[in-house]
Protein backbone atom coordinates (compact mmCIF):
# COMPACT_ATOMS: atom_id res chain seq x y z
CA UNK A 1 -92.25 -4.53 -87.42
CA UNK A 2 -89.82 -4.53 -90.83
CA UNK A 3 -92.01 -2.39 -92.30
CA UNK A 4 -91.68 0.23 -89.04
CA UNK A 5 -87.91 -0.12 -89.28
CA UNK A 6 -87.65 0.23 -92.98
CA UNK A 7 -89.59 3.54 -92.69
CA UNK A 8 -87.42 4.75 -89.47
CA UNK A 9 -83.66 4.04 -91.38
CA UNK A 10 -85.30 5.76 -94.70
CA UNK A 11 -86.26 8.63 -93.03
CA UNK A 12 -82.98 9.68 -91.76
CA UNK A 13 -82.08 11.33 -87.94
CA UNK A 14 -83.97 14.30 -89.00
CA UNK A 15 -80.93 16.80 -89.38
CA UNK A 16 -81.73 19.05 -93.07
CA UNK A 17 -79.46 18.94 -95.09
CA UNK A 18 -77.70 22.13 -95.56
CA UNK A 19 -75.88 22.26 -98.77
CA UNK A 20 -72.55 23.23 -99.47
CA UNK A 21 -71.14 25.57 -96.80
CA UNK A 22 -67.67 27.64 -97.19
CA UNK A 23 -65.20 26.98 -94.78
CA UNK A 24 -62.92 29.55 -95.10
CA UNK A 25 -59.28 29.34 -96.13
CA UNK A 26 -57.37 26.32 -95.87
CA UNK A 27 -55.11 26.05 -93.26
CA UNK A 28 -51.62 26.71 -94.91
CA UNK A 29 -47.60 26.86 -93.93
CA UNK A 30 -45.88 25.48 -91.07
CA UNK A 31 -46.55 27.50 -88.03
CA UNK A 32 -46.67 30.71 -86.96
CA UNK A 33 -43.54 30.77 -85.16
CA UNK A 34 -39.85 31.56 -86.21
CA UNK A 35 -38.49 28.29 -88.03
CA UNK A 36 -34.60 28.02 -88.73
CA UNK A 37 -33.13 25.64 -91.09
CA UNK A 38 -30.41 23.43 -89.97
CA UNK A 39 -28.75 20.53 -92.20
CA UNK A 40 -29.91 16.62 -90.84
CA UNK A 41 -27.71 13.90 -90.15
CA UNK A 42 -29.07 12.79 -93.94
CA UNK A 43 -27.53 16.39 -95.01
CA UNK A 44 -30.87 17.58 -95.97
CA UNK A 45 -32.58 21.10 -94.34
CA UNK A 46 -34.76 20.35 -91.59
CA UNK A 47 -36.93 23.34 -89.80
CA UNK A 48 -36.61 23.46 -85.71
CA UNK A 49 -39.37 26.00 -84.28
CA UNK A 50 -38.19 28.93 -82.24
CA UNK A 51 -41.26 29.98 -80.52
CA UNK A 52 -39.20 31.96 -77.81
CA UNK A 53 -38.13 34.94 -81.13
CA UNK A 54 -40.85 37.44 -81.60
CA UNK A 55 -41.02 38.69 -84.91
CA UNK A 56 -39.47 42.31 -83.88
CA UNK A 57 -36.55 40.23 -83.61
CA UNK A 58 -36.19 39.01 -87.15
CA UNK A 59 -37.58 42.26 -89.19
CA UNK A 60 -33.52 42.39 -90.26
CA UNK A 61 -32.25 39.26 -91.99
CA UNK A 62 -28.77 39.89 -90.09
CA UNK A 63 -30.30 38.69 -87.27
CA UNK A 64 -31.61 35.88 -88.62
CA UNK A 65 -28.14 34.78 -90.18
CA UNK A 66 -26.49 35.46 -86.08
CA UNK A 67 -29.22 32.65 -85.32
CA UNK A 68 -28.33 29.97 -87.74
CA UNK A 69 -24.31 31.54 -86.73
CA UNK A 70 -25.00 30.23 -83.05
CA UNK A 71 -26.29 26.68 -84.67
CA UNK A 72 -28.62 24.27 -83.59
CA UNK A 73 -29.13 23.93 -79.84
CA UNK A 74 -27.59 21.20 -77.58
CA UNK A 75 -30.66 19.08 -78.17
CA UNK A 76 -30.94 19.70 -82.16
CA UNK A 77 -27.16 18.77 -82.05
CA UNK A 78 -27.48 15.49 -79.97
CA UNK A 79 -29.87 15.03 -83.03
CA UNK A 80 -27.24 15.30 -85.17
CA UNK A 81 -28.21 18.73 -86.57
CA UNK A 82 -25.34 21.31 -87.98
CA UNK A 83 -25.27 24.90 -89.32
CA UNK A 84 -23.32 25.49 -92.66
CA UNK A 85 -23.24 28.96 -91.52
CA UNK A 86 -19.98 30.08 -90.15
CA UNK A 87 -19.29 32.73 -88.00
CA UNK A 88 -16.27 33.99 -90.53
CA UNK A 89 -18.69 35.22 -93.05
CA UNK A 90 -19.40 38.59 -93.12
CA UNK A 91 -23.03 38.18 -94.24
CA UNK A 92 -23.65 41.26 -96.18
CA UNK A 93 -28.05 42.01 -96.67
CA UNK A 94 -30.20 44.35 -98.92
CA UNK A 95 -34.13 44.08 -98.46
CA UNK A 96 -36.33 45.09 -100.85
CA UNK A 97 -40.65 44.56 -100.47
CA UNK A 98 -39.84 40.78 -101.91
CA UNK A 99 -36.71 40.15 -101.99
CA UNK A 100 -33.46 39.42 -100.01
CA UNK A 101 -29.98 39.76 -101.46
CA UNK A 102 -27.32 37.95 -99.05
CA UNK A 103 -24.22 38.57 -100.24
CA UNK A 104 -21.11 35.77 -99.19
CA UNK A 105 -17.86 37.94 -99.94
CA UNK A 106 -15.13 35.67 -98.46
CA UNK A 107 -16.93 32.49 -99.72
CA UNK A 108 -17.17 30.88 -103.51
CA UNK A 109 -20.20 28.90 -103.55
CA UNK A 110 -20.81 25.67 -105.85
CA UNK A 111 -24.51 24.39 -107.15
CA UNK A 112 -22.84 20.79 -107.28
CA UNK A 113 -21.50 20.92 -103.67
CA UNK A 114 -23.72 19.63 -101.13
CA UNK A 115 -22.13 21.60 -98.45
CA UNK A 116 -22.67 24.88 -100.51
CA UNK A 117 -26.21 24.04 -101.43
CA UNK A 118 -26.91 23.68 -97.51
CA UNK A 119 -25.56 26.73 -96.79
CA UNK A 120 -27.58 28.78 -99.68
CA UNK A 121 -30.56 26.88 -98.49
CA UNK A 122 -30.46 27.55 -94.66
CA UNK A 123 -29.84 31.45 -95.69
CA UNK A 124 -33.11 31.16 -97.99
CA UNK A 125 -35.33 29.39 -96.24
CA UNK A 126 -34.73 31.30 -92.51
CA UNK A 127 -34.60 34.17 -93.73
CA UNK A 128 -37.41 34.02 -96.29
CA UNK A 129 -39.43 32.51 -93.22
CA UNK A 130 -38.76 35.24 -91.21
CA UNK A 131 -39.77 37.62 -93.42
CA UNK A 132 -43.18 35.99 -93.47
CA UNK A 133 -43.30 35.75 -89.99
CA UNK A 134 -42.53 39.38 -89.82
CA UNK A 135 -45.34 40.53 -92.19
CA UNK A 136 -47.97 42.10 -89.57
CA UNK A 137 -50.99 40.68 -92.33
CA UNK A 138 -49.69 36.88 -92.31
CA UNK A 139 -50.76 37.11 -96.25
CA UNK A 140 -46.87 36.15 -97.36
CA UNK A 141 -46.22 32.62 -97.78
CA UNK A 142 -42.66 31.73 -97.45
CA UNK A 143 -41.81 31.25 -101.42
CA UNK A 144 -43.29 34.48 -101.75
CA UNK A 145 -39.74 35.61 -100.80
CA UNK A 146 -37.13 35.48 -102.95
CA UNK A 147 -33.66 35.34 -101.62
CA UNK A 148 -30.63 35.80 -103.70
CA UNK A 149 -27.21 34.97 -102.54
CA UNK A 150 -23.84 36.43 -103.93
CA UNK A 151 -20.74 34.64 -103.28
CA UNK A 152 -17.41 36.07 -103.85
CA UNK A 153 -17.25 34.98 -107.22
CA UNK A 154 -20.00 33.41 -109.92
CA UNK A 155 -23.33 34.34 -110.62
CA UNK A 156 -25.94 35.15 -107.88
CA UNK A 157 -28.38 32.86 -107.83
CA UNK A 158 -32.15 33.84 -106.78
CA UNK A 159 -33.65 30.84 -104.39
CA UNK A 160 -37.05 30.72 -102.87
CA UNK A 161 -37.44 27.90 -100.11
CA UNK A 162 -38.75 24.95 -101.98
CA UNK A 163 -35.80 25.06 -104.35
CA UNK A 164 -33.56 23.24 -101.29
CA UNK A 165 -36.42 21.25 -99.75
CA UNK A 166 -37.79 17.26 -100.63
């Protein structure tokens, strides 16, 4: 009877094996939805899905920045969730095939301010998301975007997302 059971467990359930099999590409990005950036109670950038924007909506970064200009909603505030992006801008774009340049005429924008650094981040990574979202082929990962901001005065400064997030 060992001898029967021995031979059974060695011999397997009978499934060949079938070697190494490709599983296509790795599942990659957030979603496939709109994401906006909004600064956390922690006053880091957190994403909130907007599933109800189809991506005709957010071809133009403008209308991305009148988004993040109209803030989180009433549940993302209760959360304690905040835009840096003000409604007294103007928000000034040029697109290019890869690239974003938002310029910030009325503001001067620091690298050491946290409050600064928010705001360049929520314009880079919404808009830089959008732009993915917006590419038909879904090829376009979201630092594949560069975004450059221009404030009144200083240097612009060329972002992609991952420069403001972790």
């Amino acid at each position: 009877m060992l001898v029967a059971l021995s031979a059974a467990l060695l011999a397997g359930c009978g499934v060949p094996s079938t070697g190494v099999l490709d599983g296509g590409r790795a599942a990659g990005g957030l979603t496939r939805n709109l994401r906006l950036y909004f600064v956390s109670p922690a006053g880091r950038l957190e994403a909130v899905s907007r599933p109800e924007v189809p991506a005709s909506k957010v071809t133009d970064p403008r209308g991305v920045i009148k988004l993040l200009m109209a803030g989180p909603t009433e549940a993302e505030r209760a959360s304690g969730l905040t835009t840096s992006v003000t409604p007294d801008g103007p928000y000034e774009t040029t697109v290019g095939p890869d690239t974003v340049t938002v310029d910030v005429p009325r503001q001067e924008l620091s690298a050491s301010s946290p409050g600064d650094r928010n705001l360049a981040g929520q314009l880079v990574c919404s808009i830089a998301r959008a732009r993915t979202m917006a590419d038909g082929g879904g090829t376009r990962q979201t630092d594949d975007i560069r975004v450059t901001v221009r404030a009144r005065s200083g240097r612009p400064a060329t972002h992609v997302c991952s420069d403001f997030l972790g």
